[in-house]
C-alpha atoms as a PDB file:
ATOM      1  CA  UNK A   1       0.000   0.000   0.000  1.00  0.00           C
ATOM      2  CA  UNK A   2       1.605   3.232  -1.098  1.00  0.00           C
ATOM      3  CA  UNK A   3       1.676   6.237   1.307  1.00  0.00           C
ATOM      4  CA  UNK A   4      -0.425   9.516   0.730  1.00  0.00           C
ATOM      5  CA  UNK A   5       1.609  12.078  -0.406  1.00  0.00           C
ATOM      6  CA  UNK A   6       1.887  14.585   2.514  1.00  0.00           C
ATOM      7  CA  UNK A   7       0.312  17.924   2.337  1.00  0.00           C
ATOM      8  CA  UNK A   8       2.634  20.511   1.419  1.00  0.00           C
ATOM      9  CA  UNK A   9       4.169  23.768   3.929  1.00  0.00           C
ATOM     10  CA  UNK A  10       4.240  26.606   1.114  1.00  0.00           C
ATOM     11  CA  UNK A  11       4.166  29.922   3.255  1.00  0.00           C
ATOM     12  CA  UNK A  12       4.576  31.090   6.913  1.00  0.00           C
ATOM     13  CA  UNK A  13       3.437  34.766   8.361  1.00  0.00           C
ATOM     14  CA  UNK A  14       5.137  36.552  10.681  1.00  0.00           C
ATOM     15  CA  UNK A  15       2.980  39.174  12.770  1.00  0.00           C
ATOM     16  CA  UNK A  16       4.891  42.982  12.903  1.00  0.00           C
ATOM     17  CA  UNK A  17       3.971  46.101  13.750  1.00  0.00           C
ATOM     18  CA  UNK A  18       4.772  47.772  10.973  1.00  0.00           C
ATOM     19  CA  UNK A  19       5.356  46.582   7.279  1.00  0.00           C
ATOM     20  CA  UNK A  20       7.595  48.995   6.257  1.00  0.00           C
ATOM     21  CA  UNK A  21      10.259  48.774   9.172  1.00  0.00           C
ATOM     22  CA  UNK A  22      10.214  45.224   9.210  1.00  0.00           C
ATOM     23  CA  UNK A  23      10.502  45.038   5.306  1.00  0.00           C
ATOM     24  CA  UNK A  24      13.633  47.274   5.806  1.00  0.00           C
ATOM     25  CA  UNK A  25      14.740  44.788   8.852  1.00  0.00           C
ATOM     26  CA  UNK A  26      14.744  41.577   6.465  1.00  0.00           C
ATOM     27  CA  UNK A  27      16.139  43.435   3.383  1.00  0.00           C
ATOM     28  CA  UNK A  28      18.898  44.413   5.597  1.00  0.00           C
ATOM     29  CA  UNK A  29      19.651  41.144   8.266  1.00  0.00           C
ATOM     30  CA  UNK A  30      19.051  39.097   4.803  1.00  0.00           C
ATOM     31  CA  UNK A  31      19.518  40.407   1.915  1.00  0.00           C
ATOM     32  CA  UNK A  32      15.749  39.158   0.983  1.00  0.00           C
ATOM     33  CA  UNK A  33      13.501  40.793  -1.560  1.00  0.00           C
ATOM     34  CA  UNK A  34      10.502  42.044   0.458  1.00  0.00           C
ATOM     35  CA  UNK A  35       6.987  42.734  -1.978  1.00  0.00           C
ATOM     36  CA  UNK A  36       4.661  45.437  -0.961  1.00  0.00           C
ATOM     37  CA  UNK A  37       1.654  43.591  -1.579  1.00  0.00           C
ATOM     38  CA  UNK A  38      -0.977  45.633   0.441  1.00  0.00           C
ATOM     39  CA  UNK A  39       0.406  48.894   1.761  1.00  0.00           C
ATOM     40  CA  UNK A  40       0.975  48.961   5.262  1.00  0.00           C
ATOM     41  CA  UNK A  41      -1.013  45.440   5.815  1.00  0.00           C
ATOM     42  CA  UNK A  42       1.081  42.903   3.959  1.00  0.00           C
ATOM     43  CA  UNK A  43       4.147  42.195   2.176  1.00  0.00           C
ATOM     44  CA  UNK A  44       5.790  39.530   0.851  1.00  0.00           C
ATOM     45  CA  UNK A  45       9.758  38.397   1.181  1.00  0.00           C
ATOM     46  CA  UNK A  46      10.964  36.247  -1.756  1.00  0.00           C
ATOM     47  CA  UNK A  47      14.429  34.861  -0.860  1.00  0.00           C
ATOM     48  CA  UNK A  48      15.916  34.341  -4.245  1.00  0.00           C
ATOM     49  CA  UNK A  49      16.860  31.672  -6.469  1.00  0.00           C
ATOM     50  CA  UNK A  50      16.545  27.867  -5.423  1.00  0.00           C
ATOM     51  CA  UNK A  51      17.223  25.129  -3.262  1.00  0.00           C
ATOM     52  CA  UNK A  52      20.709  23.582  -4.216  1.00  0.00           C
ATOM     53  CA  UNK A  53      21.237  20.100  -5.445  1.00  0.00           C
ATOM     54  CA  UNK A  54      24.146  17.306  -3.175  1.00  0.00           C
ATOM     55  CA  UNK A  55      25.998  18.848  -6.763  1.00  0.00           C
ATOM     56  CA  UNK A  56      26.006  22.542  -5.584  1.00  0.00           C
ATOM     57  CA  UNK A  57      23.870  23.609  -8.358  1.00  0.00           C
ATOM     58  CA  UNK A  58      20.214  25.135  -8.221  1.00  0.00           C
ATOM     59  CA  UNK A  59      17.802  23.095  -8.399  1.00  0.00           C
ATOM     60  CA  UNK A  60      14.123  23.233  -9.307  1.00  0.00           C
ATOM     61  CA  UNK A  61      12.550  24.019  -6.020  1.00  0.00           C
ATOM     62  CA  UNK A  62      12.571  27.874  -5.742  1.00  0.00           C
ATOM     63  CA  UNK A  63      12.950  29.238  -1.655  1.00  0.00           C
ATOM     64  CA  UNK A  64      10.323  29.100   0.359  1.00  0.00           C
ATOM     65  CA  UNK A  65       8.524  32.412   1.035  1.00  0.00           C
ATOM     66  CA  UNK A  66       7.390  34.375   4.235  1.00  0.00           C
ATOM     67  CA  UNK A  67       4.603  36.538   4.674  1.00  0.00           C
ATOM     68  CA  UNK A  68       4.953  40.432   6.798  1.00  0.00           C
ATOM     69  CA  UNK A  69       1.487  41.000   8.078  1.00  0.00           C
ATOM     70  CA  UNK A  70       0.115  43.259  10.885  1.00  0.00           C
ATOM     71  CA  UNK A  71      -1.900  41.577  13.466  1.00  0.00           C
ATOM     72  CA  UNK A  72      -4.651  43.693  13.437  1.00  0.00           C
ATOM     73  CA  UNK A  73      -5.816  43.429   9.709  1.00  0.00           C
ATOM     74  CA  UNK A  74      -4.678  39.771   8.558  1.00  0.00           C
ATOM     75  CA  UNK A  75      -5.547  39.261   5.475  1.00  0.00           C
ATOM     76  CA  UNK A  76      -7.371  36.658   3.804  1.00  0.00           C
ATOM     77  CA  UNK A  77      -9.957  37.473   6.118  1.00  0.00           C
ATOM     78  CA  UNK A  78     -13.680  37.280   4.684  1.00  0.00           C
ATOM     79  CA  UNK A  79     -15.974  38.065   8.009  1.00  0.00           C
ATOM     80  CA  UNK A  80     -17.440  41.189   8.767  1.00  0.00           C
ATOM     81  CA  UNK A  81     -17.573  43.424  11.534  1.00  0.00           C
ATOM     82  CA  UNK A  82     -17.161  42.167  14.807  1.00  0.00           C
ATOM     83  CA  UNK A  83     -16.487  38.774  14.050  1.00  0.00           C
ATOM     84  CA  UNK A  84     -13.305  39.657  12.346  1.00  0.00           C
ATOM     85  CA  UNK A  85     -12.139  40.508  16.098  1.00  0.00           C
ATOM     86  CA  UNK A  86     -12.252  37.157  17.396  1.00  0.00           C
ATOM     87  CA  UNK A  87      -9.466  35.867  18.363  1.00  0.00           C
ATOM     88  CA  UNK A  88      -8.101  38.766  19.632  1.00  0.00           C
ATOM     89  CA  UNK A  89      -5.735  40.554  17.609  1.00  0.00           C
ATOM     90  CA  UNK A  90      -2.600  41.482  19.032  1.00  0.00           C
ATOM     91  CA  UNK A  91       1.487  41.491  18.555  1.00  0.00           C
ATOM     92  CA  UNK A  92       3.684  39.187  20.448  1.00  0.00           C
ATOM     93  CA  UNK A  93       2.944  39.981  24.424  1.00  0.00           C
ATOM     94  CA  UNK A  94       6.105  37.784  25.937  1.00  0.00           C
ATOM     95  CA  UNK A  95       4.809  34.475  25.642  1.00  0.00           C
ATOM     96  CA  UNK A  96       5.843  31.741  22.646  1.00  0.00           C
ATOM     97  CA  UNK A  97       5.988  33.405  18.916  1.00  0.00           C
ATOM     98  CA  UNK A  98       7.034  31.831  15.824  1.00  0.00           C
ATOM     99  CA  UNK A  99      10.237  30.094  15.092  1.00  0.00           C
ATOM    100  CA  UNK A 100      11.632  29.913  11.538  1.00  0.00           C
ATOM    101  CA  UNK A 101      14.704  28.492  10.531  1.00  0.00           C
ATOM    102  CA  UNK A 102      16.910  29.821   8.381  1.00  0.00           C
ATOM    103  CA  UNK A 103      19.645  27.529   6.418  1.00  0.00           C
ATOM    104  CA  UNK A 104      22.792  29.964   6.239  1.00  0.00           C
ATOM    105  CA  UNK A 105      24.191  30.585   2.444  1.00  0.00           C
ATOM    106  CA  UNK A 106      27.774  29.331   1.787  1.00  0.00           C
ATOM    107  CA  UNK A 107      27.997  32.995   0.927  1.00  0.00           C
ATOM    108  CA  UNK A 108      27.067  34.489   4.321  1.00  0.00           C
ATOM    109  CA  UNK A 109      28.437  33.620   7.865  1.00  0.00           C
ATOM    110  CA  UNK A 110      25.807  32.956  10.673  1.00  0.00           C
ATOM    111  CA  UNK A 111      28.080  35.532  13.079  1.00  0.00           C
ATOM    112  CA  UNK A 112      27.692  38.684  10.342  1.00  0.00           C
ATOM    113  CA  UNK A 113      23.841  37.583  10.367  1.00  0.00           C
ATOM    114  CA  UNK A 114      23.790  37.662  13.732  1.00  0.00           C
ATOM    115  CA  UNK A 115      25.969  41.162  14.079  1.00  0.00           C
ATOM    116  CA  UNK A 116      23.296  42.801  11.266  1.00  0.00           C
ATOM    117  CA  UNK A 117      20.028  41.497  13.598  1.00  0.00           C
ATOM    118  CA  UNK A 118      21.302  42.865  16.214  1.00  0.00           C
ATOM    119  CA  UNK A 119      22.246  46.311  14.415  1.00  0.00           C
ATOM    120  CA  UNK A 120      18.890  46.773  12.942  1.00  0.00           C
ATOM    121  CA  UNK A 121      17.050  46.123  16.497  1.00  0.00           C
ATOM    122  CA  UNK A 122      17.368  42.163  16.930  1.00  0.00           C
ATOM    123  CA  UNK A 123      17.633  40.965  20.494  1.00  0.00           C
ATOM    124  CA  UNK A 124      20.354  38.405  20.287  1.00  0.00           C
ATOM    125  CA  UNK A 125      19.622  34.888  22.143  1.00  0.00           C
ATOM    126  CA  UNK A 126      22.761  32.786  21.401  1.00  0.00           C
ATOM    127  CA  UNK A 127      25.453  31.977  19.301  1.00  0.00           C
ATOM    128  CA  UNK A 128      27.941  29.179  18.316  1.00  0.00           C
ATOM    129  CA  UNK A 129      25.920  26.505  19.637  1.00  0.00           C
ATOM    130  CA  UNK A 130      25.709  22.716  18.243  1.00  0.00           C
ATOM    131  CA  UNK A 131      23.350  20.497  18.239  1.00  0.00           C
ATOM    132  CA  UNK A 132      23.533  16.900  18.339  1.00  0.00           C
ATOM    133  CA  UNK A 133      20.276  15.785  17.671  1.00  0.00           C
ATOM    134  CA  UNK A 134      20.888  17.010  13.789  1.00  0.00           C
ATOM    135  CA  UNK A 135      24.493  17.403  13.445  1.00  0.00           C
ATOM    136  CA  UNK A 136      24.383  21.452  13.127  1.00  0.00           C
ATOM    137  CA  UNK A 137      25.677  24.459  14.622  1.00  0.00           C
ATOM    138  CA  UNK A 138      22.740  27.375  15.173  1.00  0.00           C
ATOM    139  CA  UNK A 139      22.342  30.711  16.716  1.00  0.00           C
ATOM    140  CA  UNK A 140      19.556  32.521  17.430  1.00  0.00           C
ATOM    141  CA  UNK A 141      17.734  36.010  17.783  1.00  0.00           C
ATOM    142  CA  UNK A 142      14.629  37.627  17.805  1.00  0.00           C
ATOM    143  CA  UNK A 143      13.514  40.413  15.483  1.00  0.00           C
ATOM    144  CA  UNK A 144      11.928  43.532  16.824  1.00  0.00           C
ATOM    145  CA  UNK A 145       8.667  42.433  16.818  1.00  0.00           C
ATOM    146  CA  UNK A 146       9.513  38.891  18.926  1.00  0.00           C
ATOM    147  CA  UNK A 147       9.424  36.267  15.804  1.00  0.00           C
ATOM    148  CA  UNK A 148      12.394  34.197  16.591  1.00  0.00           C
ATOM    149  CA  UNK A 149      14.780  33.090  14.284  1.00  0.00           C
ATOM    150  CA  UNK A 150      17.015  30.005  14.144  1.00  0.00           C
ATOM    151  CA  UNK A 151      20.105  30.143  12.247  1.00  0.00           C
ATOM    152  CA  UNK A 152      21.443  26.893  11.084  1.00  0.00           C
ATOM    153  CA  UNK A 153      24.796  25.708   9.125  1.00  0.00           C
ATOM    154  CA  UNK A 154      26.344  22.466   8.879  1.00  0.00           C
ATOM    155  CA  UNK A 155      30.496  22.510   9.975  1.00  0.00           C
ATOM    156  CA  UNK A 156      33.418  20.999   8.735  1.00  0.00           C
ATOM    157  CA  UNK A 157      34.627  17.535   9.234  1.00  0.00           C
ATOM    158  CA  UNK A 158      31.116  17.081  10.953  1.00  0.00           C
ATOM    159  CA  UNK A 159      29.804  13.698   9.880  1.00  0.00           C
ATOM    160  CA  UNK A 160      25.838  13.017  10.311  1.00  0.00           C
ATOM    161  CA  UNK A 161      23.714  10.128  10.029  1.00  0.00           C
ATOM    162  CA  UNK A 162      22.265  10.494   6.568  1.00  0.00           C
ATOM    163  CA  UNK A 163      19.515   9.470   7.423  1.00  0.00           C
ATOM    164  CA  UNK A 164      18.235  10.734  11.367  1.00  0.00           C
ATOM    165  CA  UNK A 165      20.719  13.910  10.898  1.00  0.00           C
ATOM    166  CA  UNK A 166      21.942  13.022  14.176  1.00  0.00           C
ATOM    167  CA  UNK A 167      25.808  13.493  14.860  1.00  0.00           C
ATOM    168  CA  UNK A 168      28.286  10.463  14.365  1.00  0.00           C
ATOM    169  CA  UNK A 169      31.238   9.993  16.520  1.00  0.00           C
ATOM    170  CA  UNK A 170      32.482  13.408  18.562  1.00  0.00           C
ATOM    171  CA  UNK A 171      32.326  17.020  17.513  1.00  0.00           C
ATOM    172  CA  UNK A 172      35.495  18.803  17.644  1.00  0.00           C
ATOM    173  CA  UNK A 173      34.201  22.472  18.041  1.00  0.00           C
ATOM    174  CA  UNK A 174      36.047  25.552  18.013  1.00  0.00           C
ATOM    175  CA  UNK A 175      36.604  26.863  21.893  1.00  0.00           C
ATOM    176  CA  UNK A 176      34.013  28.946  23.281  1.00  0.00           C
ATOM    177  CA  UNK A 177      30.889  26.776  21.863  1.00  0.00           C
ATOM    178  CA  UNK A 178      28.210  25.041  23.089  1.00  0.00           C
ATOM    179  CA  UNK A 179      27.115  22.026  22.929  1.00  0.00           C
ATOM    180  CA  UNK A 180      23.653  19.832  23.537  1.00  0.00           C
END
C-alpha cells in the first residue's frame, strides 16, 4: 500500500507592527527581496533563487517564502464586523511566537547575520551553539517584533547520520561553543 503524499508547507506569516520597518529589517539582516503587496497590511519576502542540489547547483525548487502582516488586519480574512475581532488581535505579548529556521548561504556567515540582527534592532539569544540531535551548529535572535529566528549551518569535518541527521562519533568544536 503506497503512502499519501503529505500535504505541502508553502508559506509562513510573521505578525509585525509595521510593514515597512520590518521590510527594511529583512532586506537588511538578509539580503531578501521584500513585496509590498498591500500597503501597510502585507508584504511579501521572496528569498531568491533555489534550493541547491548534493551537486552545488540550483535546483528546481525555488525558496520558500514568508509573509509580513500586521496583526490587526490579517488578510485573507472574509468576516465582517465584529467577528473579524475574534481571536483577539494582538502582537507578540512575551509568551511563545514563531520560530523559523533559516539555512545559512555558503555565501554568508551565521556571526555577520547575527551582528546585522542585532544592528537593525534584533535581540540576540545565542550563538555558536551545536546540536547533536541534527548534526548542526545554530544561533539565534529575535527580530523587533519577537518572531524568533534560528540560524542553522552544517560545519566541517562534521559527519551526520544520513539518514536521522543526528551526529556520528564526537564534535570537535572551536573553543568557546556550546554544545547539547
Amino acid at each position: 500500500m503506497s503512502q499519501p503524499y503529505p500535504n505541502i508547507l508553502v508559506f509562513v506569516d510573521f505578525p509585525v507592527g509595521d510593514i515597512a520597518e520590518a521590510s527594511r529589517f529583512y532586506e537588511q539582516v538578509f539580503g531578501w527581496e521584500v513585496e509590498e503587496r498591500i500597503p501597510g497590511v502585507f508584504s511579501r519576502i521572496v528569498p531568491g533563487q533555489n534550493f541547491k542540489l548534493d551537486d552545488g547547483t540550483q535546483g528546481p525548487t525555488g525558496n520558500l517564502h514568508l509573509g509580513l502582516y500586521v496583526p490587526t488586519d490579517p488578510r485573507p480574512d472574509p468576516r465582517q464586523g465584529a467577528d473579524r475581532d475574534l481571536p483577539e488581535r494582538r502582537l507578540f505579548d512575551g509568551g511563545r511566537t514563531t520560530r523559523a529556521w533559516i539555512l545559512v548561504s555558503d555565501d554568508d556567515q551565521m556571526d555577520a547575520i547575527m551582528d546585522r540582527a542585532v544592528a537593525h534592532g534584533g535581540t540576540e539569544l545565542w550563538r555558536r551553539h551545536f546540536w547533536k540531535e541534527f548534526g548542526g551548529a545554530n544561533a539565534s535572535f529575535l527580530d523587533p517584533w519577537g518572531n524568533q529566528l534560528m540560524l542553522w549551518e552544517h560545519l566541517e569535518g562534521i559527519e551526520q547520520d544520513p539518514d536521522t541527521h543526528e551526529l556520528v562519533g564526537e564534535a570537535t568544536l572551536p573553543e568557546g561553543w556550546t554544545i547539547e
